[in-house]
C-alpha atoms as a PDB file:
ATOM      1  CA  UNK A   1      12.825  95.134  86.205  1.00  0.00           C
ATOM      2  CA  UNK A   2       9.293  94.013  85.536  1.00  0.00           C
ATOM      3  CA  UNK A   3       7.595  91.803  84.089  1.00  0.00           C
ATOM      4  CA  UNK A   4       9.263  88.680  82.300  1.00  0.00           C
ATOM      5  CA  UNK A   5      12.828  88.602  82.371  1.00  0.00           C
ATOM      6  CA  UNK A   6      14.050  89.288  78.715  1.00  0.00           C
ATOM      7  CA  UNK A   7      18.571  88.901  78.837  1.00  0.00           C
ATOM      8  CA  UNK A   8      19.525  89.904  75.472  1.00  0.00           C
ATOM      9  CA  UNK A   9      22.871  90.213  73.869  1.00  0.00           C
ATOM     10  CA  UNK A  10      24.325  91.603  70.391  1.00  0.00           C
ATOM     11  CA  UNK A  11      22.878  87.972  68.644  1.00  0.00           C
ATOM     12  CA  UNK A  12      23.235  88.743  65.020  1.00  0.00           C
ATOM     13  CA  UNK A  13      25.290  86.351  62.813  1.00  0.00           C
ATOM     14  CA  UNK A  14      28.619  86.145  63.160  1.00  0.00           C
ATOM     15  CA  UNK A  15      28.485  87.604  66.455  1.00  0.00           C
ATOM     16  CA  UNK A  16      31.109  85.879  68.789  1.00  0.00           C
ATOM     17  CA  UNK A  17      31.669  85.889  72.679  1.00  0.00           C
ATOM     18  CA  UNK A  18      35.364  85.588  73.710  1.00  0.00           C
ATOM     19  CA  UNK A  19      36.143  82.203  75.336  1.00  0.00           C
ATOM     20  CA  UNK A  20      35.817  84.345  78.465  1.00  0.00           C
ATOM     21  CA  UNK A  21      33.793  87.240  79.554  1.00  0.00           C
ATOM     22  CA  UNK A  22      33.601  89.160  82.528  1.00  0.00           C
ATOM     23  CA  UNK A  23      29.834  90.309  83.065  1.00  0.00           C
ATOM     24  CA  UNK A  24      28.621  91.811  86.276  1.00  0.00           C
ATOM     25  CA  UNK A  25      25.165  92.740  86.553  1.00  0.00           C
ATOM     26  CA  UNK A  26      23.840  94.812  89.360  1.00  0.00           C
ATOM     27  CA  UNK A  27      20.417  94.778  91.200  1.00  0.00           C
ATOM     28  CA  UNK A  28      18.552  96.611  93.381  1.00  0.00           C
ATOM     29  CA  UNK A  29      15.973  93.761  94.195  1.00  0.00           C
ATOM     30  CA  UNK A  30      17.229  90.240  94.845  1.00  0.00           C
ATOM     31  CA  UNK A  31      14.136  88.560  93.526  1.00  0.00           C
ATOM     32  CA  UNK A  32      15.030  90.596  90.250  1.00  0.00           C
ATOM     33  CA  UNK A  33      18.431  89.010  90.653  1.00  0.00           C
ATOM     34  CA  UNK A  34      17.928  85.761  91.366  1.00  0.00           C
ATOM     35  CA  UNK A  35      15.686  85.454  88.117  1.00  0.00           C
ATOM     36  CA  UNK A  36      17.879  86.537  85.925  1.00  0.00           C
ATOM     37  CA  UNK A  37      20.136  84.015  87.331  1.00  0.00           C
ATOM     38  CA  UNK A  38      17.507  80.959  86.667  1.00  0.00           C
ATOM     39  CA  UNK A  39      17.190  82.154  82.728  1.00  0.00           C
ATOM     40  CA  UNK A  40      21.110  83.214  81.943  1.00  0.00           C
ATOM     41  CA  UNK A  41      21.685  79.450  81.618  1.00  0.00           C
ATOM     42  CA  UNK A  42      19.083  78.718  79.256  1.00  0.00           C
ATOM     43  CA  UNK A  43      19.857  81.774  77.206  1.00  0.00           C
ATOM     44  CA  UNK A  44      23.396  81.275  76.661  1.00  0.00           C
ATOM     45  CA  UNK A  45      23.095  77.786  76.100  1.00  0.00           C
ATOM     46  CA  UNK A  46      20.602  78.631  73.256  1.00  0.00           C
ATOM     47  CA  UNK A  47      24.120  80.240  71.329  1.00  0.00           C
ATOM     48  CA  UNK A  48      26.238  77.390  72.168  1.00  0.00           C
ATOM     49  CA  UNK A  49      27.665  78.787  75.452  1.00  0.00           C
ATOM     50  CA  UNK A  50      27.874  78.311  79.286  1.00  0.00           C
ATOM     51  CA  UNK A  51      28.527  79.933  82.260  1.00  0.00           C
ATOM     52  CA  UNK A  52      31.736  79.169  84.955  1.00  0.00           C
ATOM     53  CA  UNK A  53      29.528  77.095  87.748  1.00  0.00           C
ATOM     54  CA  UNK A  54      32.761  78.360  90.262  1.00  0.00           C
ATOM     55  CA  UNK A  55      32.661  81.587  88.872  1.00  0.00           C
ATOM     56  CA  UNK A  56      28.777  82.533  88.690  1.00  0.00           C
ATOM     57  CA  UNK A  57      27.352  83.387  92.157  1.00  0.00           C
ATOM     58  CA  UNK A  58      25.224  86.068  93.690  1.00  0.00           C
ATOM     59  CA  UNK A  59      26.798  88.354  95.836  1.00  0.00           C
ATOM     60  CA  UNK A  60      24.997  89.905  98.815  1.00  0.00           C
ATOM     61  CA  UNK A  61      26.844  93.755  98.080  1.00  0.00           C
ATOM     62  CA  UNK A  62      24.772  96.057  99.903  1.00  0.00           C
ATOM     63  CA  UNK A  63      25.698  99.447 101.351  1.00  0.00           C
ATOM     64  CA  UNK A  64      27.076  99.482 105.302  1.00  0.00           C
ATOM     65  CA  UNK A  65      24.813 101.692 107.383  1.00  0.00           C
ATOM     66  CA  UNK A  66      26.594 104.232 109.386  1.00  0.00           C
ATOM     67  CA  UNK A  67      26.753 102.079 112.638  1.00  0.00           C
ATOM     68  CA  UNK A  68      28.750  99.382 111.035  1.00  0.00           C
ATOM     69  CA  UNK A  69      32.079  98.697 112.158  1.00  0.00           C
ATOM     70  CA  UNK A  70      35.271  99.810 109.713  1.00  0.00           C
ATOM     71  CA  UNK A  71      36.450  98.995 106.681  1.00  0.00           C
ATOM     72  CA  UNK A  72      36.381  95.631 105.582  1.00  0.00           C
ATOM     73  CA  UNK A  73      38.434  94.240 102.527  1.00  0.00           C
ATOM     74  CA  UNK A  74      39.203  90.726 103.728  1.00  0.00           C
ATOM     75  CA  UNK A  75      36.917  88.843 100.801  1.00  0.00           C
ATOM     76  CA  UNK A  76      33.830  88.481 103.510  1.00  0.00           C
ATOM     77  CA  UNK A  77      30.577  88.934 102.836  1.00  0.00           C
ATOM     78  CA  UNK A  78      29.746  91.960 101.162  1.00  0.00           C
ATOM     79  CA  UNK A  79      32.748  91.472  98.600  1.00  0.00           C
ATOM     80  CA  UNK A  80      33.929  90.104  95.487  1.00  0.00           C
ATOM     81  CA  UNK A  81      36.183  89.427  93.019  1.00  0.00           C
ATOM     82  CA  UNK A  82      36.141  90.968  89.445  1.00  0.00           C
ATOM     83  CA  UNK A  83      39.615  91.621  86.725  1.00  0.00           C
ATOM     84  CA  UNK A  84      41.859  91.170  89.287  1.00  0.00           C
ATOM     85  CA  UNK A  85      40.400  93.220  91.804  1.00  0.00           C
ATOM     86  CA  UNK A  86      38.800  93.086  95.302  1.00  0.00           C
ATOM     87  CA  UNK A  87      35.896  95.050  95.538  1.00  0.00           C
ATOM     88  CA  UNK A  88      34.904  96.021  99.019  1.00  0.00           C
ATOM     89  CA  UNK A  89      32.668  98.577 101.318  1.00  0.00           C
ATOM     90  CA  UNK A  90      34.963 101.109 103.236  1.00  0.00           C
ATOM     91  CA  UNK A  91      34.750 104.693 104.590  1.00  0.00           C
ATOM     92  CA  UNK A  92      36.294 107.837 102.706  1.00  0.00           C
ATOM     93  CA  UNK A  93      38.192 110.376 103.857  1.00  0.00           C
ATOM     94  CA  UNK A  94      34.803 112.055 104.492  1.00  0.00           C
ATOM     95  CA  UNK A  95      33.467 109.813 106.003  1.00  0.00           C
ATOM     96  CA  UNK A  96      31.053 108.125 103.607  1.00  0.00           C
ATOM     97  CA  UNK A  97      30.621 104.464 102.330  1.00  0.00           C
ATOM     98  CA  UNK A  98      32.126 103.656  99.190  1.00  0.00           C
ATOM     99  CA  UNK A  99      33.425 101.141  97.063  1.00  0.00           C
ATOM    100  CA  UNK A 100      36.859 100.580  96.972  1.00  0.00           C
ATOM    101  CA  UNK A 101      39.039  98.400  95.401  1.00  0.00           C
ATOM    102  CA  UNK A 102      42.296  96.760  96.097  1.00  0.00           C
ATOM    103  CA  UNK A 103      44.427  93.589  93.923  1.00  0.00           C
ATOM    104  CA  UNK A 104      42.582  90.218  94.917  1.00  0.00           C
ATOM    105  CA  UNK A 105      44.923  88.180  97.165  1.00  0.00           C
ATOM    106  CA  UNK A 106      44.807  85.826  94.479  1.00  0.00           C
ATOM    107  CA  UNK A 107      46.064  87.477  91.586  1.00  0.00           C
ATOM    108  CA  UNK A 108      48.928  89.297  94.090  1.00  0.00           C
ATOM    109  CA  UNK A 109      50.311  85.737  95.171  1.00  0.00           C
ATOM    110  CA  UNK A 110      50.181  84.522  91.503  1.00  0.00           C
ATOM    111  CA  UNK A 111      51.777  87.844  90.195  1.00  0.00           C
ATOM    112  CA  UNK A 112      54.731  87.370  92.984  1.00  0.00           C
ATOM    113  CA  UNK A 113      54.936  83.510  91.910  1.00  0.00           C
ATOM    114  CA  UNK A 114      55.416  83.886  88.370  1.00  0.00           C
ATOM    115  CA  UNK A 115      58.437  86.717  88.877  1.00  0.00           C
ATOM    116  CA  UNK A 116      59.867  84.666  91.362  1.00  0.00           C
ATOM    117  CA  UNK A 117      60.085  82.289  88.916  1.00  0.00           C
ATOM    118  CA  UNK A 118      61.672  84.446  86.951  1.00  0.00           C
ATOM    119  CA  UNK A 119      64.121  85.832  88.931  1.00  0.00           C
ATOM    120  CA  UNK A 120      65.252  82.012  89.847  1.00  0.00           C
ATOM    121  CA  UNK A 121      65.370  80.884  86.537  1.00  0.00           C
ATOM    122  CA  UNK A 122      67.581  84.483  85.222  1.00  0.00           C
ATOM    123  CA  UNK A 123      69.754  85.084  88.370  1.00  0.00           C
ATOM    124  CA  UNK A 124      72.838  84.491  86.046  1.00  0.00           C
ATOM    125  CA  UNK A 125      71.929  87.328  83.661  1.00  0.00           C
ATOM    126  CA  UNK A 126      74.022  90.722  84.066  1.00  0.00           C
ATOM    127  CA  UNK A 127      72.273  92.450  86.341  1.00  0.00           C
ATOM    128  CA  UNK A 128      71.678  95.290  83.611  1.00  0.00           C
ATOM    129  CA  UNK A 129      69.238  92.938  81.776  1.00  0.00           C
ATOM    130  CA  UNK A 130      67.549  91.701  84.866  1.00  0.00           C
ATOM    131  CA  UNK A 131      66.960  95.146  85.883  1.00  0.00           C
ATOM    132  CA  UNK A 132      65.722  96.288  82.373  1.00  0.00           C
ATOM    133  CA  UNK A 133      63.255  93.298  82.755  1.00  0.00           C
ATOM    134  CA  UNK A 134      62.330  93.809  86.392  1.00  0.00           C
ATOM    135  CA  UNK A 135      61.349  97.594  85.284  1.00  0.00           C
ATOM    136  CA  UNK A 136      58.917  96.279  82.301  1.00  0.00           C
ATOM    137  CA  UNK A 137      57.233  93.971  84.467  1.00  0.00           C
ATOM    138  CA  UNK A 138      56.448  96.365  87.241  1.00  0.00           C
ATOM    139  CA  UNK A 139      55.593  98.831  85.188  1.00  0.00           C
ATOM    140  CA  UNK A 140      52.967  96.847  84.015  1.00  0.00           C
ATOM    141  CA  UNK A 141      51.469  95.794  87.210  1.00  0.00           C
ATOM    142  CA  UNK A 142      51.776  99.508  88.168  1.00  0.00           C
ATOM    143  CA  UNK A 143      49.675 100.295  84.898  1.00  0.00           C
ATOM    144  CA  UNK A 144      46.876  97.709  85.053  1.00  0.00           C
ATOM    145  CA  UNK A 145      47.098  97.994  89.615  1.00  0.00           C
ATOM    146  CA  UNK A 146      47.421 100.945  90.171  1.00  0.00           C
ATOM    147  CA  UNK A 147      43.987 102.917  90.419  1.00  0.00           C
ATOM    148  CA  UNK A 148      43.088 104.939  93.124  1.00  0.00           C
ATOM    149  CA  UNK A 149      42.586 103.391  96.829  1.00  0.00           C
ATOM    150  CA  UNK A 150      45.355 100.455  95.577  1.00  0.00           C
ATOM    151  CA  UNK A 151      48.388 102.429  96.950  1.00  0.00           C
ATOM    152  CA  UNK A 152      48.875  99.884  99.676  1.00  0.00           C
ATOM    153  CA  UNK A 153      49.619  96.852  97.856  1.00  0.00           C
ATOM    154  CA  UNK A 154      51.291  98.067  94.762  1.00  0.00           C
ATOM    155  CA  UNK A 155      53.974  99.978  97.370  1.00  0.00           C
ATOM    156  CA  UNK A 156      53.650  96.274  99.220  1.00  0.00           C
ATOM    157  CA  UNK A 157      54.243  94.362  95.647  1.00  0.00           C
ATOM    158  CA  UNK A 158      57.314  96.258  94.719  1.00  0.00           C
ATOM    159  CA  UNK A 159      58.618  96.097  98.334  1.00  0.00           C
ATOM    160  CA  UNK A 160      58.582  92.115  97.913  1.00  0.00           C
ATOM    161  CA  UNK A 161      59.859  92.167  94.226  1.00  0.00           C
ATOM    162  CA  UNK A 162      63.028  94.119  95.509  1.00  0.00           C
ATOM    163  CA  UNK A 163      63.389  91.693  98.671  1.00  0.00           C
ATOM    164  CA  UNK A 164      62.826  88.582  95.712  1.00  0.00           C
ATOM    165  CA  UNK A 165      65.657  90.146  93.221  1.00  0.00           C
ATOM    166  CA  UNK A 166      68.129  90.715  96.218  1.00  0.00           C
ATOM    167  CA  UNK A 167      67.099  87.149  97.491  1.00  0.00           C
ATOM    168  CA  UNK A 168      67.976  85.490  94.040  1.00  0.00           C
ATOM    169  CA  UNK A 169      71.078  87.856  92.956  1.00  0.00           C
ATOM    170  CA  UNK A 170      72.588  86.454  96.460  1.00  0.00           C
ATOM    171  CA  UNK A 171      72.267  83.076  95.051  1.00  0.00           C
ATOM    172  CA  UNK A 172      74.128  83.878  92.055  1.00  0.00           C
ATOM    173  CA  UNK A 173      77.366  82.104  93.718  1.00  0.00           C
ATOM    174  CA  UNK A 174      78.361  80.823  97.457  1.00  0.00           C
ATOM    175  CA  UNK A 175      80.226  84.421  97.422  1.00  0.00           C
ATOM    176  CA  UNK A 176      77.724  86.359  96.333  1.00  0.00           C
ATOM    177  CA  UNK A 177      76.850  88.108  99.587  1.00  0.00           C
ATOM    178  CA  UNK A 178      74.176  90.314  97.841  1.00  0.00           C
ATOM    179  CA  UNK A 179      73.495  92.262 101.338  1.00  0.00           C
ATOM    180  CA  UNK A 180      70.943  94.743 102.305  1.00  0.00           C
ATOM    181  CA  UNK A 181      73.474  97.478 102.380  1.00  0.00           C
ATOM    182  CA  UNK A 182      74.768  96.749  98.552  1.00  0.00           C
ATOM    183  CA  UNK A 183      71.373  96.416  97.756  1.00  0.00           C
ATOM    184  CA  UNK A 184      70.578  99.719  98.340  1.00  0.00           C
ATOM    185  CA  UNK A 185      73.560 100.881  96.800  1.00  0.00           C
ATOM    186  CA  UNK A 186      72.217  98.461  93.235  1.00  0.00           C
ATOM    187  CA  UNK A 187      69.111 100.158  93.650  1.00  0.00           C
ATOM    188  CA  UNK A 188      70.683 103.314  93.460  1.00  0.00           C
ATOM    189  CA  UNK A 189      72.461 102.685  89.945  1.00  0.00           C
ATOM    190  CA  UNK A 190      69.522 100.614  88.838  1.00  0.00           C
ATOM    191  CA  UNK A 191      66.682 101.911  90.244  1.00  0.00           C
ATOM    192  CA  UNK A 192      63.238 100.053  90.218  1.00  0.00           C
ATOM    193  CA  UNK A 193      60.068 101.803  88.799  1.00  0.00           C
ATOM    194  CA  UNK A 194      57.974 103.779  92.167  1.00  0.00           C
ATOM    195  CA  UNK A 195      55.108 102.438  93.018  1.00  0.00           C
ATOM    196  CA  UNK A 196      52.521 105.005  91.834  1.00  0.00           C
ATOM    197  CA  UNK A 197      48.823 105.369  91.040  1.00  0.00           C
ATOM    198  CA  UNK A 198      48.307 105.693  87.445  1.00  0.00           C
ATOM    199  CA  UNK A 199      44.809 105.513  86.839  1.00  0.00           C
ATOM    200  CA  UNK A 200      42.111 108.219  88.967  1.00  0.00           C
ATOM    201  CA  UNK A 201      39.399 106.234  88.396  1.00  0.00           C
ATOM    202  CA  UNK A 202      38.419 102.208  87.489  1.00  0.00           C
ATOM    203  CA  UNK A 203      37.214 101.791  84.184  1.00  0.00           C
ATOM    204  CA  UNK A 204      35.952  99.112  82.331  1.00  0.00           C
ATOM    205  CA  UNK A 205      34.774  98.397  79.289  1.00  0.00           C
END
């Protein structure tokens, strides 16, 4: 960039931004940055709108060099948040920096909270329509999650989704005794969706 800063969006009538909109905007020069920052206020609030003052920040995302230390996905500097995702420096398999991205501890905690929930508040269902259920909903997160480099914590999500539906089918009744060993042996007639990758690249839109 040069110049005056000029931040222009599709503006002609009738033209509407959803109530929220994920925009990143990338950089090479911090001073170009950090201008564009001071006039995106003023410009949206022109059309009636406003940015998230949690949500808007500048992020410091700048390639390792080759003498820095591992991979680092922990949501430390050098990282951020973005659809769900964490999106972090780490080495390939060749060696190289690149950016990788894995599901934001945030969204994984909420994800495992809400089908909890779930499982808690169906445990008395026949176990054919809790299963049926179970298999939408994690083939869902498996469709939105599971992009390249994510392998690790969708194979960790459905771990803890089995360990929640055994946990809650055990509660069913003081007899339930919904073991480890008759787990297994559920899983085998009703068997839970693999966790795969089903995307080979992140897109957005």
């Amino acid at each position: 960039m040069s110049g005056d800063v000029q931040v222009r969006f599709c503006e002609r009538p009738g033209v509407r931004f959803p109530r929220a909109t994920h925009l990143a905007m990338l950089f090479s020069l911090e001073e170009d940055a950090r201008r564009v920052m001071a006039v995106l206020p003023k410009r949206f609030g022109k059309y009636g709108l406003t940015l998230h003052p949690e949500k808007t920040k500048l992020v410091e995302f700048i390639q390792p060099n080759r003498k820095s230390a591992g991979n680092s996905g922990g949501g430390g500097p050098g990282t951020f948040d973005l659809l769900g995702f964490t999106h972090y420096w780490g080495l390939s398999r060749w060696g190289n920096w690149a950016v990788k991205r894995k599901t934001a501890t945030g969204r994984f905690s909420r994800a495992l909270g809400r089908l909890n929930e779930w499982c808690r508040d169906n445990r008395h269902l026949p176990v054919k329509e809790q299963w049926e259920a179970l298999v939408r909903k994690l083939r869902g997160h498996f469709g939105y999650y599971g992009i390249i480099g994510n392998a690790q914590a969708i194979h960790c999500f459905r771990d803890k989704v089995v360990a929640i539906w055994r946990r809650w089918l055990d509660r069913r009744s003081h007899s339930a005794g919904m073991t480890w060993d008759i787990m297994k042996e559920l899983l085998k007639r009703y068997p839970l969706p693999p966790a795969r990758i089903m995307k080979p690249r992140f897109t957005s839109t």
